[in-house]
C-alpha atoms as a PDB file:
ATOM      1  CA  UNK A   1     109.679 125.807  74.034  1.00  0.00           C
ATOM      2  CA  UNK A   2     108.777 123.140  71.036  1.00  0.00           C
ATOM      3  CA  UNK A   3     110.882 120.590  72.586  1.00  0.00           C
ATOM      4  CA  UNK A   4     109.370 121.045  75.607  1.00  0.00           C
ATOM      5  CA  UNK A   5     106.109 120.806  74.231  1.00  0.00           C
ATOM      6  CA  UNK A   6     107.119 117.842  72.317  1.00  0.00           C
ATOM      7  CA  UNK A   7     108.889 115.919  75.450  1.00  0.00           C
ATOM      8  CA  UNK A   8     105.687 116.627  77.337  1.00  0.00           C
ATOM      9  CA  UNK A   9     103.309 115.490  74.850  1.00  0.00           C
ATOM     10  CA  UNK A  10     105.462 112.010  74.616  1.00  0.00           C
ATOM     11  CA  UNK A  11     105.230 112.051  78.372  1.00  0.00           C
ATOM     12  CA  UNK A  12     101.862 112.015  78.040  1.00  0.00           C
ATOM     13  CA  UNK A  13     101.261 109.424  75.464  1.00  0.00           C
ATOM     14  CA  UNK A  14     103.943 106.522  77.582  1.00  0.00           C
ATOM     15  CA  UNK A  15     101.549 107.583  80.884  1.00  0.00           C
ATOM     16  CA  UNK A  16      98.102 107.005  79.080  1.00  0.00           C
ATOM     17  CA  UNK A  17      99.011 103.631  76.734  1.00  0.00           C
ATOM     18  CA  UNK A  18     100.838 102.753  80.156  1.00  0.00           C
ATOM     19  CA  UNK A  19      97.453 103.027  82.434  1.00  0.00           C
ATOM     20  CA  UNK A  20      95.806 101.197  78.975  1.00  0.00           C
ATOM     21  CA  UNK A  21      97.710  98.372  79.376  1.00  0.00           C
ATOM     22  CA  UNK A  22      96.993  97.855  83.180  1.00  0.00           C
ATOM     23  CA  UNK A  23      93.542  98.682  83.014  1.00  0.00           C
ATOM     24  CA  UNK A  24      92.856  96.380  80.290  1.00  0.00           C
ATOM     25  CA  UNK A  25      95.435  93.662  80.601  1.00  0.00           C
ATOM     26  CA  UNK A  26      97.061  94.119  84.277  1.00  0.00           C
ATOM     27  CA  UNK A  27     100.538  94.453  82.334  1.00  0.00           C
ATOM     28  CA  UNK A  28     102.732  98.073  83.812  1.00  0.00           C
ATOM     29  CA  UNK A  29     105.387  98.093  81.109  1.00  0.00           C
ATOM     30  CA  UNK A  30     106.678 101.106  83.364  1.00  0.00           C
ATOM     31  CA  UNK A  31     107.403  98.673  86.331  1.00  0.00           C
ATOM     32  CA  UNK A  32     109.930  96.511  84.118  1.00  0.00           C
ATOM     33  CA  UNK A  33     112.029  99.349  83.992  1.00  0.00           C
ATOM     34  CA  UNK A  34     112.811  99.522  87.909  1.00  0.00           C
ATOM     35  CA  UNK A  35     111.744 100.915  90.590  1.00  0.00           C
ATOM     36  CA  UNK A  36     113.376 104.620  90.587  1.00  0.00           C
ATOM     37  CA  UNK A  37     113.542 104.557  87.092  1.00  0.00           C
ATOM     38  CA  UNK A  38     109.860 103.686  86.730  1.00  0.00           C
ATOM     39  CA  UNK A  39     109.364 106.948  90.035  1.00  0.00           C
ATOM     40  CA  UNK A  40     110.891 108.904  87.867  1.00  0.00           C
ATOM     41  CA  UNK A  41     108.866 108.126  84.711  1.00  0.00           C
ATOM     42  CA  UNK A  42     105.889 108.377  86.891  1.00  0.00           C
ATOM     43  CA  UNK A  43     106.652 112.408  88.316  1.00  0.00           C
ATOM     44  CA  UNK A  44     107.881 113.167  84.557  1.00  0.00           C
ATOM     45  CA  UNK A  45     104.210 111.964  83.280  1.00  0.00           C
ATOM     46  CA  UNK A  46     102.797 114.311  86.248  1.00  0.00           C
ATOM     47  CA  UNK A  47     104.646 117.230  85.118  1.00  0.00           C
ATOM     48  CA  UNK A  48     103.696 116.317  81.431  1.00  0.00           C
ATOM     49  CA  UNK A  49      99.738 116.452  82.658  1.00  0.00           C
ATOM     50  CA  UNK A  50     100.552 119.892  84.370  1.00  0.00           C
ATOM     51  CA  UNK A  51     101.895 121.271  81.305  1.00  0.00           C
ATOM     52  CA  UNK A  52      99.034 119.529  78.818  1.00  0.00           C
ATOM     53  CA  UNK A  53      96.893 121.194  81.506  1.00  0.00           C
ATOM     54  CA  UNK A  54      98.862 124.971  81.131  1.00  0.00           C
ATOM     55  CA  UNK A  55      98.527 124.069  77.050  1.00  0.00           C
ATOM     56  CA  UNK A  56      94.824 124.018  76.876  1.00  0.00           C
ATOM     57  CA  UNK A  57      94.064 126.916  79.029  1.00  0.00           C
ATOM     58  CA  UNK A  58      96.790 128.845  76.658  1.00  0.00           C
ATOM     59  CA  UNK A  59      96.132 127.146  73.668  1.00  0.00           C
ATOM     60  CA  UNK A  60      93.558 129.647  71.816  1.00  0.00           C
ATOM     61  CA  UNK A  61      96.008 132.760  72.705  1.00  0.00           C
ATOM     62  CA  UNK A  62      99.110 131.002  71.226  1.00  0.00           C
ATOM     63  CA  UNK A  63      97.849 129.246  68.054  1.00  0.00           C
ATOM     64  CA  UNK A  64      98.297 130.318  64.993  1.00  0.00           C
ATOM     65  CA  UNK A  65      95.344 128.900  63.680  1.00  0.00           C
ATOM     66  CA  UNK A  66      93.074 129.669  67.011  1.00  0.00           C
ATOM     67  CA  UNK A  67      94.381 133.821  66.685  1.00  0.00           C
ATOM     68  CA  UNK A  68      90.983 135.839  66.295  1.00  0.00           C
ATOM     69  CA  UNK A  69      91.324 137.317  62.493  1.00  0.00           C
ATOM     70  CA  UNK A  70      93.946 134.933  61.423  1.00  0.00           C
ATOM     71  CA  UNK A  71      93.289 133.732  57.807  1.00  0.00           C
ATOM     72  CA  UNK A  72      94.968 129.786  57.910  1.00  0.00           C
ATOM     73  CA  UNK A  73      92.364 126.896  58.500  1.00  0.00           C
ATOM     74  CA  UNK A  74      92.669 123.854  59.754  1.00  0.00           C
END
């Protein structure tokens, strides 16, 4: 499940500097890949939000740090 968290969280980080860079300088870095390969990308970023979006409603139950009575600190 850490590599899947991991993968996603990558996902998520190409997708958001990605929509930076066309916002702010017209430039979709994910284009010059291709067309299917760039589809792709684009669903794989989707499912990344989906799971960021299943991580913060789960977040507090599964971290160690979040646990009610747990003695680490940030």
């Amino acid at each position: 499940m850490k590599g899947l968290h991991i993968v996603s969280w990558i996902l998520l980080v190409v997708g958001g500097l990605n929509w930076g860079l066309v916002g702010a300088f017209d430039l979709n870095v994910v284009e010059y890949l291709g067309s299917t390969i760039a589809t792709i990308v684009y669903v794989l970023v989707g499912i990344a939000a989906i799971a960021a979006i299943v991580e913060i409603v789960t977040h507090k139950k599964c971290c160690s740090c979040c646990v009610k009575g747990s003695s680490q600190s940030m």
